[in-house]
Protein backbone atom coordinates (compact mmCIF):
# COMPACT_ATOMS: atom_id res chain seq x y z
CA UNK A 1 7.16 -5.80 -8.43
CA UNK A 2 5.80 -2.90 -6.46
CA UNK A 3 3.72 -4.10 -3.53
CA UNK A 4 1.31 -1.38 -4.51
CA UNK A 5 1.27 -2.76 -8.24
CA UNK A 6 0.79 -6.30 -6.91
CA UNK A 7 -2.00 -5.06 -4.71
CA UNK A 8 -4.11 -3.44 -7.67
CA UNK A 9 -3.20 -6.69 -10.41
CA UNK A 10 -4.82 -8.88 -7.71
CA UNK A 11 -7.27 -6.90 -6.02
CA UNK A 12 -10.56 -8.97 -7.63
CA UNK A 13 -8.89 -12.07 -6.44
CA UNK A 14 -8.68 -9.91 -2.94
CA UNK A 15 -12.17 -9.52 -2.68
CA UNK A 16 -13.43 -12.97 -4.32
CA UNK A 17 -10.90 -14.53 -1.16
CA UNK A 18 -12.24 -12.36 1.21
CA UNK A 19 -16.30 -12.92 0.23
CA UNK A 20 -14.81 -16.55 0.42
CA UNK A 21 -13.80 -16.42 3.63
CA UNK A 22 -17.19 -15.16 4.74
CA UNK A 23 -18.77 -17.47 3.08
CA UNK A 24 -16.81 -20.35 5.07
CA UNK A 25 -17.16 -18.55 8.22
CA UNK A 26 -20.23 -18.24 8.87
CA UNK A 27 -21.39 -21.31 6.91
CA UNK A 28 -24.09 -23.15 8.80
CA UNK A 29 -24.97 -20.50 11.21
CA UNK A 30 -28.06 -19.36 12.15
CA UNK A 31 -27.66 -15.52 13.01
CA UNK A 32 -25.03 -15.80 9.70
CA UNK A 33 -23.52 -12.34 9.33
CA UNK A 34 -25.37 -10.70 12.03
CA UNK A 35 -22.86 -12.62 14.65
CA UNK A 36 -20.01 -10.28 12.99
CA UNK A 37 -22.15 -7.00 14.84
CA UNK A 38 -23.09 -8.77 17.61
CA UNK A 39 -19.41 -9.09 18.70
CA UNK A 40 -18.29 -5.91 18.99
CA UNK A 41 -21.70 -4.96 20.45
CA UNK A 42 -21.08 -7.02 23.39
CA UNK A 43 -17.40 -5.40 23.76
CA UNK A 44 -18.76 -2.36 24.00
CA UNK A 45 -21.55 -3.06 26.25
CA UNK A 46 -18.66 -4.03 28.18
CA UNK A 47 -16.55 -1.04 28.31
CA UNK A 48 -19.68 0.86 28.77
CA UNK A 49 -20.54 -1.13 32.23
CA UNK A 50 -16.71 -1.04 33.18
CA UNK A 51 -15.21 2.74 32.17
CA UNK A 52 -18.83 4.50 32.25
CA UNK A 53 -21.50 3.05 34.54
CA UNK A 54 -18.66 1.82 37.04
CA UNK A 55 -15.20 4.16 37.00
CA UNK A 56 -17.62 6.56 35.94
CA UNK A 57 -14.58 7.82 33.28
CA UNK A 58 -16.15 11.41 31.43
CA UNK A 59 -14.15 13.21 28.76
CA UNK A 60 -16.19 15.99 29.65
CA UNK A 61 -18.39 16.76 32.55
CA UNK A 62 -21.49 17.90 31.29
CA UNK A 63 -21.33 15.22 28.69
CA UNK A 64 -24.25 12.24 29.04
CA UNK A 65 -24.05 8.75 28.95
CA UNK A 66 -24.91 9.27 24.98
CA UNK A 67 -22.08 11.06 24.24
CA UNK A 68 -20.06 9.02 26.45
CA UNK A 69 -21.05 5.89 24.35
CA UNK A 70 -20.42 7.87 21.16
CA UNK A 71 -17.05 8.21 22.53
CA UNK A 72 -16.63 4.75 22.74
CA UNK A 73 -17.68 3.40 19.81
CA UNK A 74 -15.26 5.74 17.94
CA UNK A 75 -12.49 4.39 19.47
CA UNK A 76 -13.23 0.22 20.16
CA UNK A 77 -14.52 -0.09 16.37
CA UNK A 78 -10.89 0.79 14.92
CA UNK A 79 -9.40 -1.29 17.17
CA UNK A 80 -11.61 -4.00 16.89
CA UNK A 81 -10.77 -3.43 13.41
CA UNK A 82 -7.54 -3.77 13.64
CA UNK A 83 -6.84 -6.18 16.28
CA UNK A 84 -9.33 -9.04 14.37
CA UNK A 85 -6.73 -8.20 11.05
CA UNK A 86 -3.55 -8.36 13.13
CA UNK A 87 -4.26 -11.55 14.71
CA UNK A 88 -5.62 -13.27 11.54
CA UNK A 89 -3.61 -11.89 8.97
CA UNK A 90 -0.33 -13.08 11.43
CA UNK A 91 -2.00 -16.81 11.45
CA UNK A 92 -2.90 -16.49 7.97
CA UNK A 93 0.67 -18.09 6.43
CA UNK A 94 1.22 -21.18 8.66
CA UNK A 95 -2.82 -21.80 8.75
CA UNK A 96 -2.56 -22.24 4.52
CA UNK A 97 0.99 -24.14 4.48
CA UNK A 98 0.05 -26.06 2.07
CA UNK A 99 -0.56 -23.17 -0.73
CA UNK A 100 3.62 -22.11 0.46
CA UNK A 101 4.54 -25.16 -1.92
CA UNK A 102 2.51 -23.64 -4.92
CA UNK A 103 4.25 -21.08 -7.49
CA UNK A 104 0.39 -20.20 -9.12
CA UNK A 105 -1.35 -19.08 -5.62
CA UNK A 106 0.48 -15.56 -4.73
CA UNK A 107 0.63 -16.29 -1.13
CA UNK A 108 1.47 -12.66 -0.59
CA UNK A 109 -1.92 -12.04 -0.78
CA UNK A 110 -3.01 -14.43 2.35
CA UNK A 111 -2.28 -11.70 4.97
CA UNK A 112 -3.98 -8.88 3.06
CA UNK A 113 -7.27 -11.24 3.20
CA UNK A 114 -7.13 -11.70 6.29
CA UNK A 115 -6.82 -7.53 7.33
CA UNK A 116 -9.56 -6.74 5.02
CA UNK A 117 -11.77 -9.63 6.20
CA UNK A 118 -11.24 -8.07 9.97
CA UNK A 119 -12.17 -4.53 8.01
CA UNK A 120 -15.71 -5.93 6.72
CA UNK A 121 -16.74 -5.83 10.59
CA UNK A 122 -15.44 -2.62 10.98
CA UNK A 123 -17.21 -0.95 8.17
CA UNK A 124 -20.31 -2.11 8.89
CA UNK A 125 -20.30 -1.27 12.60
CA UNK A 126 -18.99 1.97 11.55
CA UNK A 127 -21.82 2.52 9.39
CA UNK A 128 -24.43 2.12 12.05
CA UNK A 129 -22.36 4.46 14.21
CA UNK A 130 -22.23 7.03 11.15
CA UNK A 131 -26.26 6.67 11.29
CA UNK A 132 -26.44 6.91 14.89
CA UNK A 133 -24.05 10.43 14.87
CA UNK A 134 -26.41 11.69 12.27
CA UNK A 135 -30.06 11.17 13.75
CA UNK A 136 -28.45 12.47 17.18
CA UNK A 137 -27.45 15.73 14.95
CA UNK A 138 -23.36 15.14 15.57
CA UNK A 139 -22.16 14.15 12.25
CA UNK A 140 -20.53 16.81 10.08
CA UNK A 141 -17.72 17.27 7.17
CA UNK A 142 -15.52 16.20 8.97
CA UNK A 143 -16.69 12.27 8.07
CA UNK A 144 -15.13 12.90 4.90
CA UNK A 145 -11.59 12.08 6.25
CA UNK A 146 -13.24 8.71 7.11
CA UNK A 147 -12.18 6.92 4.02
CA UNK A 148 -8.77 8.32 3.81
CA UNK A 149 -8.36 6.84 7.61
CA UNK A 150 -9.82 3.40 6.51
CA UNK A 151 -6.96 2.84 4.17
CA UNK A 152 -4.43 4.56 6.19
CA UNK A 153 -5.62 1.94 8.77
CA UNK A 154 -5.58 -1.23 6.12
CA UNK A 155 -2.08 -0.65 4.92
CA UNK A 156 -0.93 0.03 8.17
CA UNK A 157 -2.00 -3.51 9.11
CA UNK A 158 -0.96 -5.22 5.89
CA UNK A 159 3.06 -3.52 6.81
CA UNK A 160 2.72 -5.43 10.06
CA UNK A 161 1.30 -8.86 8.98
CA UNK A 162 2.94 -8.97 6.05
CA UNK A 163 6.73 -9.41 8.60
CA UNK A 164 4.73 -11.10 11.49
CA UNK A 165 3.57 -14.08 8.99
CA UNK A 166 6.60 -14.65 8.50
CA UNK A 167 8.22 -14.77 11.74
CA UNK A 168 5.02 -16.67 13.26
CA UNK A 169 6.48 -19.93 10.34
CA UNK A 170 9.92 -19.54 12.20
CA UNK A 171 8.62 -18.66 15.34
CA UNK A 172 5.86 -20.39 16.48
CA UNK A 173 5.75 -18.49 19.70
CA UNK A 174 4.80 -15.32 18.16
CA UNK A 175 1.30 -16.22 18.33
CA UNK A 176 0.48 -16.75 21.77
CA UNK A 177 3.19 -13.37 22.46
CA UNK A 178 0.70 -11.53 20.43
CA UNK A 179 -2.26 -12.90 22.22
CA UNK A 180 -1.02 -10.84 25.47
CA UNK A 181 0.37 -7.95 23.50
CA UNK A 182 -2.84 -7.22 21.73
CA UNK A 183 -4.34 -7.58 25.28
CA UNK A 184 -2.11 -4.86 26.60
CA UNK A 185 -1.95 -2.81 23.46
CA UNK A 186 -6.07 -2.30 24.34
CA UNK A 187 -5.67 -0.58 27.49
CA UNK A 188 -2.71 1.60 26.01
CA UNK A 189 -5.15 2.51 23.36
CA UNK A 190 -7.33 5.94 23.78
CA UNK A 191 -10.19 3.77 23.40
CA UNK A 192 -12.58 4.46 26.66
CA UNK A 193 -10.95 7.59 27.16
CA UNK A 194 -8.92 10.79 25.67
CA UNK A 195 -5.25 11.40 25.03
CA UNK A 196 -5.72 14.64 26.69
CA UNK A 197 -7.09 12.78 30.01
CA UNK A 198 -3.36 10.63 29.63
CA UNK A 199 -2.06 11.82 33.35
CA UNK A 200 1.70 13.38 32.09
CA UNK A 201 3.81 10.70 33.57
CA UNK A 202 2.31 7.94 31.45
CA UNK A 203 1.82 9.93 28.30
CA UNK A 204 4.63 8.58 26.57
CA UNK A 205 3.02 5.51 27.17
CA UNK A 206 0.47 6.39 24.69
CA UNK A 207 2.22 8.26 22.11
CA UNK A 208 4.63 5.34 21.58
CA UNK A 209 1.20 3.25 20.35
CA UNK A 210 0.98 3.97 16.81
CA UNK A 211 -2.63 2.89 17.31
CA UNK A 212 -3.60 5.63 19.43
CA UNK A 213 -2.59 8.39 16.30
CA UNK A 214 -5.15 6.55 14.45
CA UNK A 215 -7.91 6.79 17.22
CA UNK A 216 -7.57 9.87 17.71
CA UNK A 217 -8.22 10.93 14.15
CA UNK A 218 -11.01 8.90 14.10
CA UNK A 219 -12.33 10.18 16.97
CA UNK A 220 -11.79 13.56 15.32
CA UNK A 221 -13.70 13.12 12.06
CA UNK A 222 -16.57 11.16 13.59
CA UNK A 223 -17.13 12.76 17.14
CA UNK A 224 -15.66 16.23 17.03
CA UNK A 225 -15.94 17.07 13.68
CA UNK A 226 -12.69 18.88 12.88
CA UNK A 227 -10.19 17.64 10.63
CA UNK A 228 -7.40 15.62 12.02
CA UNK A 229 -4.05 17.29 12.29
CA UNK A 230 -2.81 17.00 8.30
CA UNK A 231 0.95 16.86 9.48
CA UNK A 232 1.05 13.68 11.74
CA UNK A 233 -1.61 12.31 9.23
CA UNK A 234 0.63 12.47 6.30
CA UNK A 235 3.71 11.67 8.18
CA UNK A 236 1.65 8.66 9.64
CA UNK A 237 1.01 8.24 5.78
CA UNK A 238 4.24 7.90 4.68
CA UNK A 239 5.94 6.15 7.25
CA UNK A 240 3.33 3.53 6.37
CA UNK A 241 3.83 3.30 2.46
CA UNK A 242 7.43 2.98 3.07
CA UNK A 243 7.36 0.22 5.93
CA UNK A 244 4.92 -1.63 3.75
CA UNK A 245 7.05 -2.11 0.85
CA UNK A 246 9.78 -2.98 3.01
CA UNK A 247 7.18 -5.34 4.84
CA UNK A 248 6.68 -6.71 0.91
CA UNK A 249 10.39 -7.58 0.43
CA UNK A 250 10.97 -8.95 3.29
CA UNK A 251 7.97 -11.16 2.83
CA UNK A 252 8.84 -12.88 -0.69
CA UNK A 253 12.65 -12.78 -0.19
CA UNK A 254 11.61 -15.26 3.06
CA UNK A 255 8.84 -16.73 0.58
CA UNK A 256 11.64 -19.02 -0.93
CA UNK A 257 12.17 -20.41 2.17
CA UNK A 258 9.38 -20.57 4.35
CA UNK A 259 7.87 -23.56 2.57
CA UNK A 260 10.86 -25.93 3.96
CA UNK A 261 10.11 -24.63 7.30
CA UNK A 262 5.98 -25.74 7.51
């Protein structure tokens, strides 16, 4: 079966798992949901202090602190994003061992919940950042790319977790590796500043972070308001659809396995 196919046949189950998981989460606390903005607030509070009040980092310099922020947010919010489903949705397998034994559960789906749990945040951050770039006049058309980049950026993440899940049951390593990695991967990630500010001797740095494509098209349709370039966005596309469903093979051809190994 098609990974895409499997996706849609399931996708109520998707969302039931991920409400679940929200549900669970936040069960007993007293801010509840609120706790899932008030995390990436504080991040970018952070880079704020750091990159703007003390490197004093400007994309532009007649830009204000404002438009600094809004620079920013457009770029930690993916990556929050992403980095919350990449980390989870790798744990996902080995935290639910006991579901590898079943043949009803589709396990497949455990990594997907996780990325679009780690999404939820995103959205709704993103949403008050939409609001924000339209009171201070900034939004335009170009926010209607914004979906198309949200599920660029969801299957993206489902191609990776869907192989790391199963390396992290044979490998239990892989999870404190990633820890640093995803450390690392932030600061080679466009996030407090450009890809044109890159100095040239570290640019390939940067363009070898797949992530950094994807900032910078968000940055485009929220921020700039110009299209992203169409090209690298539907070669990003495709490269994408076509790792996934190798992702997807490789996943339930190790799925006959994996339980022996948990």
């Amino acid at each position: 079966m098609s990974c895409f196919r499997m996706l849609f046949r399931y996708r109520r189950l998707i969302a039931s798992l991920v409400w679940l998981d929200f549900k669970v989460r936040y069960a007993g606390s007293r801010f509840g949901l609120l706790w899932m903005l008030l995390a990436p607030a504080l991040v970018f509070g952070s880079y704020l202090l750091v990159f703007g009040g003390i490197l004093h980092v400007q994309h532009n310099p007649g830009w204000n602190g404002m438009q600094y922020a809004f620079l920013v947010a457009s770029g930690l919010l993916p990556w929050i994003g992403f980095s919350q489903g990449l980390t989870g949705g790798t744990g996902s397998v080995l935290a639910q061992r006991n579901l590898m034994k079943s043949h009803v559960f589709p396990v497949e789906l455990l990594p997907v919940t996780a990325v679009c749990s780690g999404m939820v945040g995103q959205l709704c951050s993103m949403g008050l950042l939409v609001l924000a770039l339209w009171v201070a006049g900034v939004a335009g058309p170009g926010l209607l790319v914004l979906p198309l980049l949200l599920v660029i950026q969801v299957l993206f993440t489902v191609s990776l977790v869907w192989f790391l899940s199963c390396v992290n049951v044979l490998y239990r390593d892989l999870s404190q590796i990633l820890s640093l990695l995803t450390v690392l991967l932030m600061f080679v990630s466009p996030i407090a500043y450009t890809s044109d500010m890159v100095p040239a001797g570290l640019e390939l740095v940067v363009k070898m972070n797949p992530l950094s494509y994807l900032i910078d098209w968000y940055r485009d349709s929220l921020l700039f308001n110009r299209l992203p370039d169409l090209w690298g966005l539907a070669a990003f596309a495709l490269l994408t659809l076509a790792a996934m469903q190798m992702a997807y093979g490789y996943f339930m051809r190790l799925r006959k396995v994996l339980p022996d190994l948990t």
